[in-house]
Protein backbone atom coordinates (compact mmCIF):
# COMPACT_ATOMS: atom_id res chain seq x y z
CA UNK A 1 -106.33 -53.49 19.70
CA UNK A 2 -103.53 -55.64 20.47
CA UNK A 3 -102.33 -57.00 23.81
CA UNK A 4 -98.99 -57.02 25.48
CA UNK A 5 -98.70 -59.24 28.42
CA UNK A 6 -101.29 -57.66 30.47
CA UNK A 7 -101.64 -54.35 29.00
CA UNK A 8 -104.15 -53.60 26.14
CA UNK A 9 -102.80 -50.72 23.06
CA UNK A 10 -106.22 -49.43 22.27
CA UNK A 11 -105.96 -47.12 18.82
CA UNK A 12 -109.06 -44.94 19.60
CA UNK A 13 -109.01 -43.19 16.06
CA UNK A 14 -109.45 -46.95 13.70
CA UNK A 15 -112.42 -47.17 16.93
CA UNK A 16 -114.13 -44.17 16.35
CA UNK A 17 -113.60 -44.73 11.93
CA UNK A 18 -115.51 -48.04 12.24
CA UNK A 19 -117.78 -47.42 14.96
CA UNK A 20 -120.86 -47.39 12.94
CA UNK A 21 -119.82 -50.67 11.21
CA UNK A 22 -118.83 -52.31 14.66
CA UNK A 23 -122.59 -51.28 15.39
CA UNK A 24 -124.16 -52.74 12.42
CA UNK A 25 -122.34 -56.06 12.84
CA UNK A 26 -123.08 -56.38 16.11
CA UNK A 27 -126.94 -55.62 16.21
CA UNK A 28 -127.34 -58.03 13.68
CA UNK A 29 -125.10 -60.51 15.07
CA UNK A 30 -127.84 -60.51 17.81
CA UNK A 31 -131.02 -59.83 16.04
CA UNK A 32 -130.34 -62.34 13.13
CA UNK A 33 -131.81 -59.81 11.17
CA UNK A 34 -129.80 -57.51 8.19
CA UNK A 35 -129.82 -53.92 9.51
CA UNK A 36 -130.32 -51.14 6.16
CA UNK A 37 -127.70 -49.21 6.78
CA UNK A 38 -128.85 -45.04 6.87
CA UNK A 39 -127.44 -42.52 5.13
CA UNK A 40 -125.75 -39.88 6.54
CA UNK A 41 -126.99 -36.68 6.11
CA UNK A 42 -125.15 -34.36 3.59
CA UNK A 43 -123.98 -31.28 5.12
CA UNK A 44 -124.58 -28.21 3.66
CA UNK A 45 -123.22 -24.93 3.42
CA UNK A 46 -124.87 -21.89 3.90
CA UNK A 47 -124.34 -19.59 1.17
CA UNK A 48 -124.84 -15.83 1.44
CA UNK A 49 -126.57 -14.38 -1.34
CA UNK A 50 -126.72 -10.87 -2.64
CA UNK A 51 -129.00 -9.24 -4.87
CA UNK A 52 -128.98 -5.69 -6.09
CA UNK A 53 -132.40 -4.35 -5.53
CA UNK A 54 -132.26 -0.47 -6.57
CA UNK A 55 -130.12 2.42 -7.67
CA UNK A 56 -131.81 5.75 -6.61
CA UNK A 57 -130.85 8.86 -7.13
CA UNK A 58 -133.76 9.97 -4.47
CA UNK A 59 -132.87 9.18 -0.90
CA UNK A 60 -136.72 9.39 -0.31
CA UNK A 61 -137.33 6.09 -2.82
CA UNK A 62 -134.41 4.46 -1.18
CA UNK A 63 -136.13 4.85 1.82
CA UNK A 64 -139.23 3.51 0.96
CA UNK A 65 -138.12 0.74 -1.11
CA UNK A 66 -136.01 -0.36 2.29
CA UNK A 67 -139.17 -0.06 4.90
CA UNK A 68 -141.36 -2.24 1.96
CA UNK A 69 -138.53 -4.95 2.39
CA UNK A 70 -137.75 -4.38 6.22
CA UNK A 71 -141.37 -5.31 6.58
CA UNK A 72 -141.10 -8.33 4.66
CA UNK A 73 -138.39 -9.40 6.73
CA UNK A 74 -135.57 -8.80 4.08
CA UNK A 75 -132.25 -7.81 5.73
CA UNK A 76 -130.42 -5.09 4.18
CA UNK A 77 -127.08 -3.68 3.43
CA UNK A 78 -127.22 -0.01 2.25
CA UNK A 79 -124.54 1.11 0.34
CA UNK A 80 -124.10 4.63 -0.79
C-alpha cells in the first residue's frame, strides 16, 4: 500500500497472498500469546477407478452378476 498525496494504491493480490500471515501477526500482537499456525488441508483429487468384473458369454450371468452389484450399490458400465 503506498500513498500519493491523498489517495491510497491498494495492491489487493500481495493482500489476499499474506492475509493469513497479517492474521497471525496481528492476533498475537494482541493476545501476547504465539498462535500454532494450522495446516491447510491438502486437496485431493478424485480419481475414477475401473475394474473389470466379468466376461460372459451368457447374457443371463451378466445379468445376474450386475443385479448382485446394483444391490450393493456398485455403479456399472456395461460394455458389450
Amino acid at each position: 500500500m503506498r500513498s500519493r498525496g491523498s489517495r491510497i494504491i491498494f495492491n489487493a493480490d500481495t493482500y489476499k497472498k499474506n492475509f493469513d500471515k497479517r492474521c497471525k501477526t496481528i492476533t498475537e500482537t494482541l493476545s501476547g500469546k504465539k498462535v500454532k499456525e494450522v495446516p491447510k488441508p491438502v486437496e485431493t483429487k478424485k480419481v475414477l477407478q475401473m475394474v473389470q468384473v466379468g466376461a460372459f458369454s451368457d447374457e443371463k450371468n451378466e445379468a445376474k452378476l450386475a443385479a448382485e452389484l446394483k444391490k450393493k450399490d456398485i455403479q456399472l458400465i456395461l460394455n458389450g
